[in-house]
PDB file of N, CA and C in Angstrom:
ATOM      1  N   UNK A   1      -0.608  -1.885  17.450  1.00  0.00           N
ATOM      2  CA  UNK A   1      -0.700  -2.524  18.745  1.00  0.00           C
ATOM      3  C   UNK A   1      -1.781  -3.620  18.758  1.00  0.00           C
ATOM      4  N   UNK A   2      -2.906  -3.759  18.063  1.00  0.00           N
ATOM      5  CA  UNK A   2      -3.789  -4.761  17.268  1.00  0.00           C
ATOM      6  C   UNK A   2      -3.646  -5.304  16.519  1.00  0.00           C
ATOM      7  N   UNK A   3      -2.448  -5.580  16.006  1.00  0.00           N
ATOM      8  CA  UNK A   3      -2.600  -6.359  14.996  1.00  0.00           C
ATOM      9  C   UNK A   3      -2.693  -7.487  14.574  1.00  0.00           C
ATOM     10  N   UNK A   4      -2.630  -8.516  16.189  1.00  0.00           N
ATOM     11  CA  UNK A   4      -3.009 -10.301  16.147  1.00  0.00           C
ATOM     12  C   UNK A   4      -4.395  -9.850  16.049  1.00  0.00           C
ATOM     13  N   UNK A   5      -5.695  -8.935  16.332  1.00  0.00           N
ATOM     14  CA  UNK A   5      -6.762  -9.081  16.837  1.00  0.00           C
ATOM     15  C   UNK A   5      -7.278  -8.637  14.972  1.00  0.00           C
ATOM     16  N   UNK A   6      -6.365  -7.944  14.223  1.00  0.00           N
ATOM     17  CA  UNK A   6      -6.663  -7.606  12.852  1.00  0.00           C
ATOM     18  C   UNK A   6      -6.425  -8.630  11.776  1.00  0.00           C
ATOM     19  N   UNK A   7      -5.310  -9.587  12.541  1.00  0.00           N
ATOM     20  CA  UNK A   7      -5.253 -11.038  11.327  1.00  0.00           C
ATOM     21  C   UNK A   7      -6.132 -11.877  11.606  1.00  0.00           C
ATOM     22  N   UNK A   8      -6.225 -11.929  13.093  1.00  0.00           N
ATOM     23  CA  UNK A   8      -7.772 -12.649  13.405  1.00  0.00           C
ATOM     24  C   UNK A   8      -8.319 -12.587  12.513  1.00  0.00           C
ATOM     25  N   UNK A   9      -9.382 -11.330  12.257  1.00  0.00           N
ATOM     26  CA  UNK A   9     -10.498 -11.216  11.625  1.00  0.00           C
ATOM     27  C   UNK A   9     -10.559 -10.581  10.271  1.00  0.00           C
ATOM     28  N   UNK A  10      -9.557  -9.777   9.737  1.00  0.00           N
ATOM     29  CA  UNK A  10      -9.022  -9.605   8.538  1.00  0.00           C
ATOM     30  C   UNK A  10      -8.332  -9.862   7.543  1.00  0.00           C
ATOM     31  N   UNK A  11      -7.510 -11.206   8.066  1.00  0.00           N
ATOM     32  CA  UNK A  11      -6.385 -11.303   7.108  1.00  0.00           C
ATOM     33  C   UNK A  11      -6.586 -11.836   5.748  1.00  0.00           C
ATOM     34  N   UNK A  12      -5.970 -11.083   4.439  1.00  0.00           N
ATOM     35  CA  UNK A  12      -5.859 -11.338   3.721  1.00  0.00           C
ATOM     36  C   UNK A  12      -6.635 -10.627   2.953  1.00  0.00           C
ATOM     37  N   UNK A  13      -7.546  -9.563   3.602  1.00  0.00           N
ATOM     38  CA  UNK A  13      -8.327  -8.543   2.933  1.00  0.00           C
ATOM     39  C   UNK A  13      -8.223  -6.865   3.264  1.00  0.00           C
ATOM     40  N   UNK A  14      -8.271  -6.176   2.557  1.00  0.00           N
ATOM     41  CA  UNK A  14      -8.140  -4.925   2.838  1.00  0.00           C
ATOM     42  C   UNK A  14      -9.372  -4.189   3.782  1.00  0.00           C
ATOM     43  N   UNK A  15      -8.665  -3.224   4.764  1.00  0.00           N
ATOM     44  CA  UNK A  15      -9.852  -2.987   5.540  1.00  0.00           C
ATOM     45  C   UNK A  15      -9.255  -1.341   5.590  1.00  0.00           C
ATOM     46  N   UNK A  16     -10.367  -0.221   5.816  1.00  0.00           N
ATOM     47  CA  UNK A  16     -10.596   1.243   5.852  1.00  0.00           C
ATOM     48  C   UNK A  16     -10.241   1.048   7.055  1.00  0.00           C
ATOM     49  N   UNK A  17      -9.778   2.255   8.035  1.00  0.00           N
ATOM     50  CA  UNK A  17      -9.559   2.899   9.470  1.00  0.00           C
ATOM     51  C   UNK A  17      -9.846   4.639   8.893  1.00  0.00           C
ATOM     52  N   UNK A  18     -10.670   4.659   9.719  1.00  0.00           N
ATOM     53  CA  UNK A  18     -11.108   6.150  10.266  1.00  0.00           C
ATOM     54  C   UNK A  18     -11.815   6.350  11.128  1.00  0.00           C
ATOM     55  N   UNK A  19     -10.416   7.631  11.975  1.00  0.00           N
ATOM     56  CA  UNK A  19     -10.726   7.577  13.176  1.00  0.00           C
ATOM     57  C   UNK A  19     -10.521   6.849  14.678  1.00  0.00           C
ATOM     58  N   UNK A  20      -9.284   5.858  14.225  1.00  0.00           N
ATOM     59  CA  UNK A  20      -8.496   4.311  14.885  1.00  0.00           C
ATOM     60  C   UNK A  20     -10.152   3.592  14.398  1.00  0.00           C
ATOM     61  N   UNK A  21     -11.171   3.329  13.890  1.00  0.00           N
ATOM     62  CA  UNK A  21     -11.909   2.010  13.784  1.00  0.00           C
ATOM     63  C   UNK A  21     -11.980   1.691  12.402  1.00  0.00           C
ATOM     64  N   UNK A  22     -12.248   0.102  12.286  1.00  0.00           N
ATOM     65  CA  UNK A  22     -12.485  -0.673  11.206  1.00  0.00           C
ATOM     66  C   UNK A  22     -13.675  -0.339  10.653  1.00  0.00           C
ATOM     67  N   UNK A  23     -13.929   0.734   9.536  1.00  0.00           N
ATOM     68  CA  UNK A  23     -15.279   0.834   8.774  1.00  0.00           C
ATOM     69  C   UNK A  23     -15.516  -0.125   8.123  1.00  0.00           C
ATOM     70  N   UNK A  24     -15.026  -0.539   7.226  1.00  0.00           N
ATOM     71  CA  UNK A  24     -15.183  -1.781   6.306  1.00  0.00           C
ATOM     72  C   UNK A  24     -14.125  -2.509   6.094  1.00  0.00           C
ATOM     73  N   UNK A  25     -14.286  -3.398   5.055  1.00  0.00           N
ATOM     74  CA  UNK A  25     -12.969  -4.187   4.980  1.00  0.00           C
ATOM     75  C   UNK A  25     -13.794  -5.109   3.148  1.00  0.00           C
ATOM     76  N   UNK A  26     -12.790  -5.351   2.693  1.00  0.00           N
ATOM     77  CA  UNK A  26     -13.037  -6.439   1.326  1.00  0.00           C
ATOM     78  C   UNK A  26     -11.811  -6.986   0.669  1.00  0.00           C
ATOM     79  N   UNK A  27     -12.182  -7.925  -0.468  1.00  0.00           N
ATOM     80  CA  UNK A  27     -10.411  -8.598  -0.689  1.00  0.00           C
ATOM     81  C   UNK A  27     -10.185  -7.898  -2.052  1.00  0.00           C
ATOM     82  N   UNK A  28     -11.122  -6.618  -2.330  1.00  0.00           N
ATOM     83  CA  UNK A  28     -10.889  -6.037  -3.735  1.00  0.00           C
ATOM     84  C   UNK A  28     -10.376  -4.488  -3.243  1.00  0.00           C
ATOM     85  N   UNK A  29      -9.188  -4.021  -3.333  1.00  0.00           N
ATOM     86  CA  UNK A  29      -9.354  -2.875  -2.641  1.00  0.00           C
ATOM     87  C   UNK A  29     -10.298  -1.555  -3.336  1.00  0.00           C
ATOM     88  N   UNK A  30     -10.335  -1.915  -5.045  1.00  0.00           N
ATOM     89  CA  UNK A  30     -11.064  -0.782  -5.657  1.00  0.00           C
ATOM     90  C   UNK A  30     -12.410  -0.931  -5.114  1.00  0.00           C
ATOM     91  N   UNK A  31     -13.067  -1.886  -4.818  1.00  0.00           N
ATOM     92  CA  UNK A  31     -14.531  -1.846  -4.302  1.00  0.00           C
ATOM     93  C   UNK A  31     -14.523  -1.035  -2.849  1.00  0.00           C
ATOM     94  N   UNK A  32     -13.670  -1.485  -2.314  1.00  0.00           N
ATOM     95  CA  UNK A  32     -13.689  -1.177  -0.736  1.00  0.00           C
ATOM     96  C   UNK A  32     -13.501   0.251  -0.602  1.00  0.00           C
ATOM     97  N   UNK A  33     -12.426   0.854  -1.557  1.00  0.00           N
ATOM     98  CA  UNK A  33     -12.260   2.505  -1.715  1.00  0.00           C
ATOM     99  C   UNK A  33     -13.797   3.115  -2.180  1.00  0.00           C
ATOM    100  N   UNK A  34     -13.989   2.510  -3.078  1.00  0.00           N
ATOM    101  CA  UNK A  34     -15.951   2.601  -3.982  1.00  0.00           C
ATOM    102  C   UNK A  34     -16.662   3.382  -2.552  1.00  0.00           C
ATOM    103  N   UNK A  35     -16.553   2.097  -1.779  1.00  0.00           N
ATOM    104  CA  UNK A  35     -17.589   2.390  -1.065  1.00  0.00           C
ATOM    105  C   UNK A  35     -17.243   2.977   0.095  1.00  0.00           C
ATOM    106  N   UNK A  36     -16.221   3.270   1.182  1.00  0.00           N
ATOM    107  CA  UNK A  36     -15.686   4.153   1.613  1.00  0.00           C
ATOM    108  C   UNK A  36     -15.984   5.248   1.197  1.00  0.00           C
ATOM    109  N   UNK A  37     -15.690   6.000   0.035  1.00  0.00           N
ATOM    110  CA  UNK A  37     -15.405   7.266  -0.129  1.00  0.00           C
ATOM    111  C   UNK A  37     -17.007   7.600  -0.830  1.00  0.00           C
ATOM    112  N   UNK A  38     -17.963   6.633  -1.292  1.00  0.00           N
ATOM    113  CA  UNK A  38     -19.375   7.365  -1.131  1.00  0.00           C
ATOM    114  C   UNK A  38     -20.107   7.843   0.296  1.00  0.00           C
ATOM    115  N   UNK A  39     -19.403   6.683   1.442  1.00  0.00           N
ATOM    116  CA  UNK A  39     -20.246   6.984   2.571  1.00  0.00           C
ATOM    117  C   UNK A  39     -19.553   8.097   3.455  1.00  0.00           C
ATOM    118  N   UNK A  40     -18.373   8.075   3.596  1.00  0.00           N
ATOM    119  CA  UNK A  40     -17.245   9.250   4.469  1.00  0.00           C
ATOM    120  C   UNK A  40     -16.744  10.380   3.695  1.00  0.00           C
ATOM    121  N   UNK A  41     -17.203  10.596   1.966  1.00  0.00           N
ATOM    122  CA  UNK A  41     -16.893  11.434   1.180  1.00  0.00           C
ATOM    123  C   UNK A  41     -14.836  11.526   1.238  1.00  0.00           C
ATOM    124  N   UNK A  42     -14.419  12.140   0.537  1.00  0.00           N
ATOM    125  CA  UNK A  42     -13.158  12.358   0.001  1.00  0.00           C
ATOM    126  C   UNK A  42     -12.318  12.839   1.111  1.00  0.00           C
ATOM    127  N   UNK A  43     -11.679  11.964   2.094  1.00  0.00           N
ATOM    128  CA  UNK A  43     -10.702  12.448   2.875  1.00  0.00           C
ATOM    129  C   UNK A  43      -9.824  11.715   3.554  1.00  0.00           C
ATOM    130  N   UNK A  44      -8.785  11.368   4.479  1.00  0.00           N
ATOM    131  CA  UNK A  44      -7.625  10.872   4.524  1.00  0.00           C
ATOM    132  C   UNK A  44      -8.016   9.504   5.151  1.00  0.00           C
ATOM    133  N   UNK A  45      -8.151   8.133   4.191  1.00  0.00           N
ATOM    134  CA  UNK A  45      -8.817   6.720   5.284  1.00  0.00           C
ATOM    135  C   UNK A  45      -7.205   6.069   4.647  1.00  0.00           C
ATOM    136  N   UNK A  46      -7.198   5.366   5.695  1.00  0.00           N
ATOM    137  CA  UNK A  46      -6.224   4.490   5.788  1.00  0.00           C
ATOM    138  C   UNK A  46      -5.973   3.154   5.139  1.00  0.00           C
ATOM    139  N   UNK A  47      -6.218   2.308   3.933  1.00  0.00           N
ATOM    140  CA  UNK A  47      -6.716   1.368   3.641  1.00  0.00           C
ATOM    141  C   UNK A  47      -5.726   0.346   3.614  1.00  0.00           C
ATOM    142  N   UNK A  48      -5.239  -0.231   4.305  1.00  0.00           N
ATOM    143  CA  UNK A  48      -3.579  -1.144   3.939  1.00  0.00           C
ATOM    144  C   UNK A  48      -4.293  -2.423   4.008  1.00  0.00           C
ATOM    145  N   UNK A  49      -3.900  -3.285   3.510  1.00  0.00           N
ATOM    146  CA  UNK A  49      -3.771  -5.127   2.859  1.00  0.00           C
ATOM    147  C   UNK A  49      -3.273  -5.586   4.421  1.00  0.00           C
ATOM    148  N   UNK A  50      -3.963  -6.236   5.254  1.00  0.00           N
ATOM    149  CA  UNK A  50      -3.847  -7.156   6.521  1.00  0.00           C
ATOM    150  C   UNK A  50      -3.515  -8.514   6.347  1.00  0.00           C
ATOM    151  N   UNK A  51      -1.632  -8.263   6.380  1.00  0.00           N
ATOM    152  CA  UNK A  51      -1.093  -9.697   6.347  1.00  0.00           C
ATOM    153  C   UNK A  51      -0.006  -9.837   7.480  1.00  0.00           C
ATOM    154  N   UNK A  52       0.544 -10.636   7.739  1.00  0.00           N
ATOM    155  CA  UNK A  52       1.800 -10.851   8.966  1.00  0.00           C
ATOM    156  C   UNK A  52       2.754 -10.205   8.197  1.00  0.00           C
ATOM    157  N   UNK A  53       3.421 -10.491   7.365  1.00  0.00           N
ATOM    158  CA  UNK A  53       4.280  -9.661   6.762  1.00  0.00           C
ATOM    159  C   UNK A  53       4.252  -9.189   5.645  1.00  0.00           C
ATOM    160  N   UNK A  54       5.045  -7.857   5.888  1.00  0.00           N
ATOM    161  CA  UNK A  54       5.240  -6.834   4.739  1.00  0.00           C
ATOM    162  C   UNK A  54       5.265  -7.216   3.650  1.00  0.00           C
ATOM    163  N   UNK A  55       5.129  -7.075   2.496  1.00  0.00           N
ATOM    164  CA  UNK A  55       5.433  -7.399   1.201  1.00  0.00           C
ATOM    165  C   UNK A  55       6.903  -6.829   0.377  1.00  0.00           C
ATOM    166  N   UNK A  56       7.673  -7.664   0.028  1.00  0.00           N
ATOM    167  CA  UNK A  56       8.899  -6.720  -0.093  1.00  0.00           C
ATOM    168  C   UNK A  56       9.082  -6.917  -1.534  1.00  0.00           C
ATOM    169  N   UNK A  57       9.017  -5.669  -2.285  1.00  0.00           N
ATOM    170  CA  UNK A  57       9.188  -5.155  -3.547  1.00  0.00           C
ATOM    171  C   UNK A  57      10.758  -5.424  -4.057  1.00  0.00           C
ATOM    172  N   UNK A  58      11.137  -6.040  -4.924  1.00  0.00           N
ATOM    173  CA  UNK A  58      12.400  -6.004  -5.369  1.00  0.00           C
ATOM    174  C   UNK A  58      12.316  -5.556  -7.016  1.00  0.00           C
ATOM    175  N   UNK A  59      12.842  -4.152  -6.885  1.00  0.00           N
ATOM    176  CA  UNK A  59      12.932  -3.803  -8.290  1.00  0.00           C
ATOM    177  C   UNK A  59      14.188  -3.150  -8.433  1.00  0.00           C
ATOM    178  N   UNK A  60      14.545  -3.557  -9.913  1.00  0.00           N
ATOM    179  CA  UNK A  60      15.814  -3.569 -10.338  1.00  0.00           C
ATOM    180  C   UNK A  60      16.475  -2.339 -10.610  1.00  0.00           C
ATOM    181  N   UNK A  61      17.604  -2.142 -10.025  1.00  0.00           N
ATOM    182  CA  UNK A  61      18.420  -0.886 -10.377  1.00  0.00           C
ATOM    183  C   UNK A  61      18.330  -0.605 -12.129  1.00  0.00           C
ATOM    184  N   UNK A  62      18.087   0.591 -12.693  1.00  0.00           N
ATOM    185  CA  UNK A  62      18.380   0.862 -13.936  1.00  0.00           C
ATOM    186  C   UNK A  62      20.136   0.617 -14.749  1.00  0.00           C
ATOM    187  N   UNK A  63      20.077   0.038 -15.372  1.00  0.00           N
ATOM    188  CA  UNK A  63      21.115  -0.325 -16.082  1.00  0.00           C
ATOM    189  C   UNK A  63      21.565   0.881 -16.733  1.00  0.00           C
ATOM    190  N   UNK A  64      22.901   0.771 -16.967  1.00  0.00           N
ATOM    191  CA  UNK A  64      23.963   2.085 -17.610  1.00  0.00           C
ATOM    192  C   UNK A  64      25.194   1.920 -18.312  1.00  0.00           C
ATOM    193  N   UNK A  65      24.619   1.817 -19.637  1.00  0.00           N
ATOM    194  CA  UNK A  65      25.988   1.180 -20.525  1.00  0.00           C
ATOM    195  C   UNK A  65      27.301   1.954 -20.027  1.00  0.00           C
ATOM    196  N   UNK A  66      28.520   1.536 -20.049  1.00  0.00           N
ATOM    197  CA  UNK A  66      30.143   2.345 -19.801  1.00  0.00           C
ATOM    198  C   UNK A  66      29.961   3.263 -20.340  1.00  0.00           C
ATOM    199  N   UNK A  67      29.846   3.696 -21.651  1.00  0.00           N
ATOM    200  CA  UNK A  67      30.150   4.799 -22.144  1.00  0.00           C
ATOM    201  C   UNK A  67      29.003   5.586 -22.161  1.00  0.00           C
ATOM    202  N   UNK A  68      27.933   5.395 -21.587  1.00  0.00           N
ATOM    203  CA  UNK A  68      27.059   6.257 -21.141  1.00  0.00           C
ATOM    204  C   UNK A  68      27.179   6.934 -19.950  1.00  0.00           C
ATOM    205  N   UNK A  69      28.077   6.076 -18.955  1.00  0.00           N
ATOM    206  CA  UNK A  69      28.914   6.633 -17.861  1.00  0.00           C
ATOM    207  C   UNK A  69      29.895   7.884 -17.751  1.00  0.00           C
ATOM    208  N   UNK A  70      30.802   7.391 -18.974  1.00  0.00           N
ATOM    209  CA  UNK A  70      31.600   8.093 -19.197  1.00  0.00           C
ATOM    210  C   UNK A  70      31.355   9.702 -19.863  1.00  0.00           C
ATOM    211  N   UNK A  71      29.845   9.162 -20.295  1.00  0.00           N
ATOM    212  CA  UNK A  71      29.766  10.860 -20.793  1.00  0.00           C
ATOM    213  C   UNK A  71      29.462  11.459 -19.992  1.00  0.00           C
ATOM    214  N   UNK A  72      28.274  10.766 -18.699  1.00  0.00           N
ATOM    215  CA  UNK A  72      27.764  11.878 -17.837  1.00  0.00           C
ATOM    216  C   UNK A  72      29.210  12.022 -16.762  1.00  0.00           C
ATOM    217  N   UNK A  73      29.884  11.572 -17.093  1.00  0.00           N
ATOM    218  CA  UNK A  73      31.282  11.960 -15.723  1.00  0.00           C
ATOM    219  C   UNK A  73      31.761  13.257 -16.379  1.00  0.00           C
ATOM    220  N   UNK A  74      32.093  12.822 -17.766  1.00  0.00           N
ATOM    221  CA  UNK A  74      32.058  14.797 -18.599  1.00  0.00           C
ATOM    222  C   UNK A  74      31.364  15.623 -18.454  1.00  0.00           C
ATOM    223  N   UNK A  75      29.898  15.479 -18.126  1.00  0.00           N
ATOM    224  CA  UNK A  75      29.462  17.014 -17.823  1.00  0.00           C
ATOM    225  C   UNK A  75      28.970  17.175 -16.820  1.00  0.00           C
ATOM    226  N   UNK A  76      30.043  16.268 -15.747  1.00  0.00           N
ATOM    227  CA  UNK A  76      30.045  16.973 -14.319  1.00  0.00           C
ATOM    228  C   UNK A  76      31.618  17.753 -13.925  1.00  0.00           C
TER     229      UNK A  76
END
């Protein structure tokens, strides 16, 4: 429901939520986890990448020669 007020001031860097607030934020997420989880110790923070849109993953169906088909249709 914030999220023009989070590209405002975040975009393009990763930021922690715990608790609905912004603890930190950085554009490295391993640093930002670093230091999160020394100060709030080991438990459920929220850390997602603040951009307008989603990032959309396109990865490729696994390939399946014919007659590799044909065998697993035999031992069903």
């Amino acid at each position: 429901e914030n999220k023009a007020q989070l590209l405002e001031k975040y975009r393009s860097t990763y930021i922690a939520i715990l608790d609905n607030t912004v603890v930190d934020h950085d554009r490295e997420f391993s640093e930002l986890a670093k230091r999160v989880y020394e100060k709030f110790g080991y438990q459920a923070i929220y850390m997602p990448f603040v951009q307008s849109e989603p990032a959309v993953l396109r990865i490729p169906s696994p390939r399946v020669g014919k007659h590799r088909v044909d065998d697993l249709r035999k031992e069903v």
